[in-house]
Protein backbone atom coordinates (compact mmCIF):
# COMPACT_ATOMS: atom_id res chain seq x y z
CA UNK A 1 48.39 -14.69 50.61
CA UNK A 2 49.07 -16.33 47.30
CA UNK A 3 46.35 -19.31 46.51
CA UNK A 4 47.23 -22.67 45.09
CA UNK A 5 46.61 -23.32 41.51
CA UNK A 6 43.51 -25.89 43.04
CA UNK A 7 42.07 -23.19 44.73
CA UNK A 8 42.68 -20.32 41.86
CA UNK A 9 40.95 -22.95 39.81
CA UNK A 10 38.17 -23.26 42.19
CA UNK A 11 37.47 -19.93 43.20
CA UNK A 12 37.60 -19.16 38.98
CA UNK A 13 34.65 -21.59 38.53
CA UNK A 14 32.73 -20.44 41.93
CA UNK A 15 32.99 -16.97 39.53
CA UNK A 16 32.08 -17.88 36.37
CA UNK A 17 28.87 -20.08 37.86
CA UNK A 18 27.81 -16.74 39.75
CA UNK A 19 28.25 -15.09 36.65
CA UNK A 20 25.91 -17.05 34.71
CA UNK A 21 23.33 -17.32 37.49
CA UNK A 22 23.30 -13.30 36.91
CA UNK A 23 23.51 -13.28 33.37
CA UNK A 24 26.70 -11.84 32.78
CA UNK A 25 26.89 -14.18 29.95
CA UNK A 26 29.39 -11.92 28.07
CA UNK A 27 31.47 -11.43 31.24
CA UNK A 28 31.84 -14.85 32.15
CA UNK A 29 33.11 -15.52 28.15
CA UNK A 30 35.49 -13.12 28.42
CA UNK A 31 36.45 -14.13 31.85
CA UNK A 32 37.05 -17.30 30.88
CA UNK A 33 38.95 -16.00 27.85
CA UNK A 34 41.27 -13.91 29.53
CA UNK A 35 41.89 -15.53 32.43
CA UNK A 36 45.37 -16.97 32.40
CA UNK A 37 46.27 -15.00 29.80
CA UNK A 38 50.43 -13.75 29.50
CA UNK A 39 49.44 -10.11 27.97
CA UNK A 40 46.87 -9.83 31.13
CA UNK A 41 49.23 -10.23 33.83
CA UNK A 42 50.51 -6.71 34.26
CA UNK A 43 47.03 -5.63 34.26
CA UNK A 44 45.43 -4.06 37.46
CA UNK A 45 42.41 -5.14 39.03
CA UNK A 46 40.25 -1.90 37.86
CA UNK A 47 42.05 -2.74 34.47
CA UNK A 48 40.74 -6.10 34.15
CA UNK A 49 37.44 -5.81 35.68
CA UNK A 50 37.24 -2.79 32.62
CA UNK A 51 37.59 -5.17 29.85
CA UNK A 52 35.04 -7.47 31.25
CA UNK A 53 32.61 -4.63 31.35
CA UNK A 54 33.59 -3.85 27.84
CA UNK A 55 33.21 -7.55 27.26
CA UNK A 56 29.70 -7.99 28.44
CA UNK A 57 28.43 -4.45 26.93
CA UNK A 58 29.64 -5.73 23.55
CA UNK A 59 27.94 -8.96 24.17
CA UNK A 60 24.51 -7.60 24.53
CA UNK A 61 24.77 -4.73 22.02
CA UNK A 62 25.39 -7.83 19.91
CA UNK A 63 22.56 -10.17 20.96
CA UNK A 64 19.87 -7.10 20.80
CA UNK A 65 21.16 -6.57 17.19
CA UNK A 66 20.97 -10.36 16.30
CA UNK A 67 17.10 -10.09 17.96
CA UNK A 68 16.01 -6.58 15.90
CA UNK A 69 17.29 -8.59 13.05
CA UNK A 70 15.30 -11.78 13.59
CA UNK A 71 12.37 -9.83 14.11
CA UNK A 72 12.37 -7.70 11.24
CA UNK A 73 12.26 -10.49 8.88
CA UNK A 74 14.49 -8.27 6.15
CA UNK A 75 13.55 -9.99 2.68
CA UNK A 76 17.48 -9.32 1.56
CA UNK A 77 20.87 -8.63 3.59
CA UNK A 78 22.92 -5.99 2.96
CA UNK A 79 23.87 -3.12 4.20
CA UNK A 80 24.26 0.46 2.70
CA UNK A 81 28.01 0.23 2.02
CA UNK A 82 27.01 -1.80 -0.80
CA UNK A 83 24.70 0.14 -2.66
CA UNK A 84 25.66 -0.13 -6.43
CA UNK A 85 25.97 3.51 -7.86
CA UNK A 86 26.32 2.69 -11.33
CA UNK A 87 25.64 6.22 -13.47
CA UNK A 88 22.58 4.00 -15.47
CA UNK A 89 20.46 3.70 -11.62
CA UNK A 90 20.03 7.54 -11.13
CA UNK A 91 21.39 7.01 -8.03
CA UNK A 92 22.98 9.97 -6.14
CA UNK A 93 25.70 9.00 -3.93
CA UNK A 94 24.75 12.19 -1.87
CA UNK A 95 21.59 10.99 -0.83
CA UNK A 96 22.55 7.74 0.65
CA UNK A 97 25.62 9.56 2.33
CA UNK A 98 22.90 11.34 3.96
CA UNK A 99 20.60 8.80 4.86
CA UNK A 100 23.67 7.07 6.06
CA UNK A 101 24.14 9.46 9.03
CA UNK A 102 21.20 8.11 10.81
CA UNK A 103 19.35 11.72 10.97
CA UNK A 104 16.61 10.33 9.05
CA UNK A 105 15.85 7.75 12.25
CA UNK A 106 15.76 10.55 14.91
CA UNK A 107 13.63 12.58 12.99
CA UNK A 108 11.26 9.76 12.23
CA UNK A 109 11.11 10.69 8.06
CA UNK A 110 10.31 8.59 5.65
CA UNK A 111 11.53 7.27 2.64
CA UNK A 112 10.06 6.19 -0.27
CA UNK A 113 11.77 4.43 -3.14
CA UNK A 114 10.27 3.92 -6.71
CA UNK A 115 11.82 2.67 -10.15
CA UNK A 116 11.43 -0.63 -12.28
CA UNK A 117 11.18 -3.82 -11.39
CA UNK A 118 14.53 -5.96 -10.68
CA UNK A 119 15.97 -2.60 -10.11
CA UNK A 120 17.28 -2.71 -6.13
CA UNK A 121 14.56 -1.63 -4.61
CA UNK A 122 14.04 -3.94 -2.37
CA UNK A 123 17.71 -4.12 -1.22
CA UNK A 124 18.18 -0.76 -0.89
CA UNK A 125 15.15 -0.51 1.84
CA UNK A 126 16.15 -3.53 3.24
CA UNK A 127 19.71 -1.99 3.52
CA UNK A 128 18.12 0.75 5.45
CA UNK A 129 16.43 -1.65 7.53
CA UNK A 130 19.72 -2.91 9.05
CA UNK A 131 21.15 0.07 9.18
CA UNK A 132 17.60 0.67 11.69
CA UNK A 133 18.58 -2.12 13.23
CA UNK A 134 21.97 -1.42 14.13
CA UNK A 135 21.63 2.03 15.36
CA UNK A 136 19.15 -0.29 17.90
CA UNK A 137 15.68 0.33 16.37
CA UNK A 138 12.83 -1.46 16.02
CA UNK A 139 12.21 -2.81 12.53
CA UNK A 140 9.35 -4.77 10.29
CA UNK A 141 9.61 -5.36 6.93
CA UNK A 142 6.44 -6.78 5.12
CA UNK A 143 5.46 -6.87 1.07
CA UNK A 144 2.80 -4.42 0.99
CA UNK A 145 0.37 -7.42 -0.43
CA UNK A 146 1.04 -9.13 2.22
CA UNK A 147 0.18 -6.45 4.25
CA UNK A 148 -3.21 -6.57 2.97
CA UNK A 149 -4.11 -10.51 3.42
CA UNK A 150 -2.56 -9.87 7.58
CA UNK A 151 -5.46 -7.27 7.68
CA UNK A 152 -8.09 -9.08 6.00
CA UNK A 153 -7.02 -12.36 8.23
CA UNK A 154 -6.98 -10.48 11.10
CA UNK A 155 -10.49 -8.81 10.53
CA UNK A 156 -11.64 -13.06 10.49
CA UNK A 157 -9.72 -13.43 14.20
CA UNK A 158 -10.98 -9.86 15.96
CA UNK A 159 -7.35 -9.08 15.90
CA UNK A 160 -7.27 -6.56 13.73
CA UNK A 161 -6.94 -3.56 16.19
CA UNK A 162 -3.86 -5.03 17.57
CA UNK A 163 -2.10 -5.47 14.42
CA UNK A 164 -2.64 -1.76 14.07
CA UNK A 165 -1.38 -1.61 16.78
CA UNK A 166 1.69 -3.68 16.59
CA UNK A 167 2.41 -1.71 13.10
CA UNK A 168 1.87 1.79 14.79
CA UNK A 169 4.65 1.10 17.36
CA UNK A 170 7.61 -0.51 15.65
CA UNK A 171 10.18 2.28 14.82
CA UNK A 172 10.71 1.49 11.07
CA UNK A 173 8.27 -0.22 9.46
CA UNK A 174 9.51 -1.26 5.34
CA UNK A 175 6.44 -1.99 3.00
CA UNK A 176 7.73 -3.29 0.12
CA UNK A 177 5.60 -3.28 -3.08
CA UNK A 178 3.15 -0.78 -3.10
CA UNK A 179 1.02 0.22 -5.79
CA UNK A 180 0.50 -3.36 -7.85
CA UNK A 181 -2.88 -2.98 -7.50
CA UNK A 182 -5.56 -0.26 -6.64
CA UNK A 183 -6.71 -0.32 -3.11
CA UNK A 184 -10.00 -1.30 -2.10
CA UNK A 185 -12.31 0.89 0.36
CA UNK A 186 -11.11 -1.32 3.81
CA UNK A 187 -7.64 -1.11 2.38
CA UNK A 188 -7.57 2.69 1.81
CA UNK A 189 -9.23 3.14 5.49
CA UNK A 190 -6.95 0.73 6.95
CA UNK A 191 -3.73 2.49 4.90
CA UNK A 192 -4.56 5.74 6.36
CA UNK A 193 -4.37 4.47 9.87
CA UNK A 194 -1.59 3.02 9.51
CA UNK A 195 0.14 6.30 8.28
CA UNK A 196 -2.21 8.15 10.78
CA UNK A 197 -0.77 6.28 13.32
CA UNK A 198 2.99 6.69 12.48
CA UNK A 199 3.12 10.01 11.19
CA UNK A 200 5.46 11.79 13.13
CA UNK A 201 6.08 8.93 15.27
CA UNK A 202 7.98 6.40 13.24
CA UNK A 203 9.72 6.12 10.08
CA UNK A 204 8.11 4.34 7.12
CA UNK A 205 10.46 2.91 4.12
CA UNK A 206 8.03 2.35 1.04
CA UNK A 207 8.88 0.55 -2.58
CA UNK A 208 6.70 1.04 -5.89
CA UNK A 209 7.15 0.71 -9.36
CA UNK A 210 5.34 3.56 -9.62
CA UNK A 211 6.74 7.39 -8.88
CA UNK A 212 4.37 9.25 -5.60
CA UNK A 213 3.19 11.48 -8.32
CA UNK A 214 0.88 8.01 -9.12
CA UNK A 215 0.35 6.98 -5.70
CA UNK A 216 -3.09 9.32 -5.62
CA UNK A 217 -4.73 7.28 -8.61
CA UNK A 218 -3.76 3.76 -6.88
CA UNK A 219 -5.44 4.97 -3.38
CA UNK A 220 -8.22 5.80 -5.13
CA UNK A 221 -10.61 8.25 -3.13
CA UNK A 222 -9.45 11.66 -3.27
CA UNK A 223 -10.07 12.93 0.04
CA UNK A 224 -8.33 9.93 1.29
CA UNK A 225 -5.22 10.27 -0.65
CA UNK A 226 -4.69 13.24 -0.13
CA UNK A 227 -4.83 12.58 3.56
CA UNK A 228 -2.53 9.76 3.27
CA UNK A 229 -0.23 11.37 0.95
CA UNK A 230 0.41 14.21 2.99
CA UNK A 231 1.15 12.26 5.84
CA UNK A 232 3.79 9.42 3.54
CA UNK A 233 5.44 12.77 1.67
CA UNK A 234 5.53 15.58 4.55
CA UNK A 235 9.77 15.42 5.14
CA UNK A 236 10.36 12.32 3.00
CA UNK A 237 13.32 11.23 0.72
CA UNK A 238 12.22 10.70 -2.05
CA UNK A 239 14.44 8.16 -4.35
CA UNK A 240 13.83 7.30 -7.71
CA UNK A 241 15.66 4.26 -9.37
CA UNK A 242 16.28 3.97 -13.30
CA UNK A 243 17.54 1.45 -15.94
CA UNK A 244 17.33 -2.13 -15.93
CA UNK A 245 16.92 -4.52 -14.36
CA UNK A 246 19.64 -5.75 -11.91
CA UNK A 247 18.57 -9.13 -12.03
CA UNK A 248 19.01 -9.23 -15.51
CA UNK A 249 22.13 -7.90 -15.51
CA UNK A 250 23.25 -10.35 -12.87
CA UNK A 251 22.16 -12.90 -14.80
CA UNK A 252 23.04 -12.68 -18.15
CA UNK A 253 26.76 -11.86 -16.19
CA UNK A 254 26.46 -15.68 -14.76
CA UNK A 255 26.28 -16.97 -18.58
């Protein structure tokens, strides 16, 4: 029996408010979309119902995106199809091809970037954070001085072990900065946990003016470098950016 157009209406609404109440919040947008619609009326049932499903999987793969972003607090945006691979930057096109493919996630490597200052670094690991985020993992990005005064401030508050903590489980973790200044005795120890703690287990994106061949003065204690070293370098792409600075070039392009 065909309904009424009053009672199509109602029973839509009855729909869309049982909907909600189960949090099909991208079902009941597209339902409310495509209801009514003239290219829709051919469709079958099992038709229809599919594009709702479709509807409501692309909603949430779209609001857990928009969260890992929010939560990783990226310094820049951009994404890796925007890398700049001017000759002058050193930059092999190969390399980001092949972090590109994701691999690099799934086999929880790391990589560590290093050139002059003003150079990209910082948007090129921040690229690689969203591309984390989009292939759905967890992501923190923090300047590595900043790092340090979390630490020290959470040493004052007795949370210190669950910062640890918090760093040791988030799937990509993007210090940016390293190597400004020489690390201290608590900052070596607590360095080396955190890279104890992730080896193997996460991937670690890490900027520095300075190449890792200079990382082991800037830790400072041999034994301790090394052990931290080994961990950072064991499987890591290593990238190493030349020329000047992009910010100066961007600039003095403005004039």
């Amino acid at each position: 029996m065909k309904l009424s157009k009053e009672a199509l209406n109602m029973l839509n609404e009855q729909t869309l408010t049982t909907m909600h109440q189960l949090k099909l919040l991208g079902m009941a947008k597209g339902f409310s979309e495509r209801t009514g619609r003239s290219d829709h009326a051919g469709l079958s049932h099992a038709e229809f119902v599919g594009l709702l499903v479709d509807d409501e999987k692309a909603y949430r793969q779209n609001a857990r995106l928009c969260r890992l972003l929010k939560s990783a607090h990226l310094r820049q945006v951009g994404s890796l199809e925007d890398v700049d691979y001017r000759p002058a930057r050193g930059l092999v096109k190969q390399v980001i091809l092949e972090l590109s493919r994701g691999e690099w996630l799934s086999s929880r490597q790391n990589v560590l970037i290093s050139g002059p200052t003003g150079i990209g670094k910082s948007f090129l690991a921040c690229a690689l954070g969203n591309q984390a985020c989009r292939a759905g993992s967890t992501t923190l990005y923090l300047r590595f001085p900043r790092l340090i005064e979390n630490l020290y401030a959470a040493r004052a508050d007795h949370s210190h072990l669950k910062l640890l903590s918090r760093l040791s489980k988030v799937n990509v973790l993007v210090l940016d900065d390293f190597g400004l200044t020489s690390l201290s005795e608590p900052e070596r120890k607590d360095f080396l946990e955190i890279v104890e703690d992730r080896y193997q287990v996460g991937s670690t994106i890490i900027t520095s003016q300075l190449p890792p061949k200079q990382w082991h003065a800037i830790i400072g204690e041999p034994t301790m470098a090394d052990a931290i070293l080994d961990r950072l370098l064991h499987q890591a792409h290593k990238i190493e950016l030349k020329g000047d600075s992009m910010r100066k070039r961007e600039h003095s392009e403005k004039k």
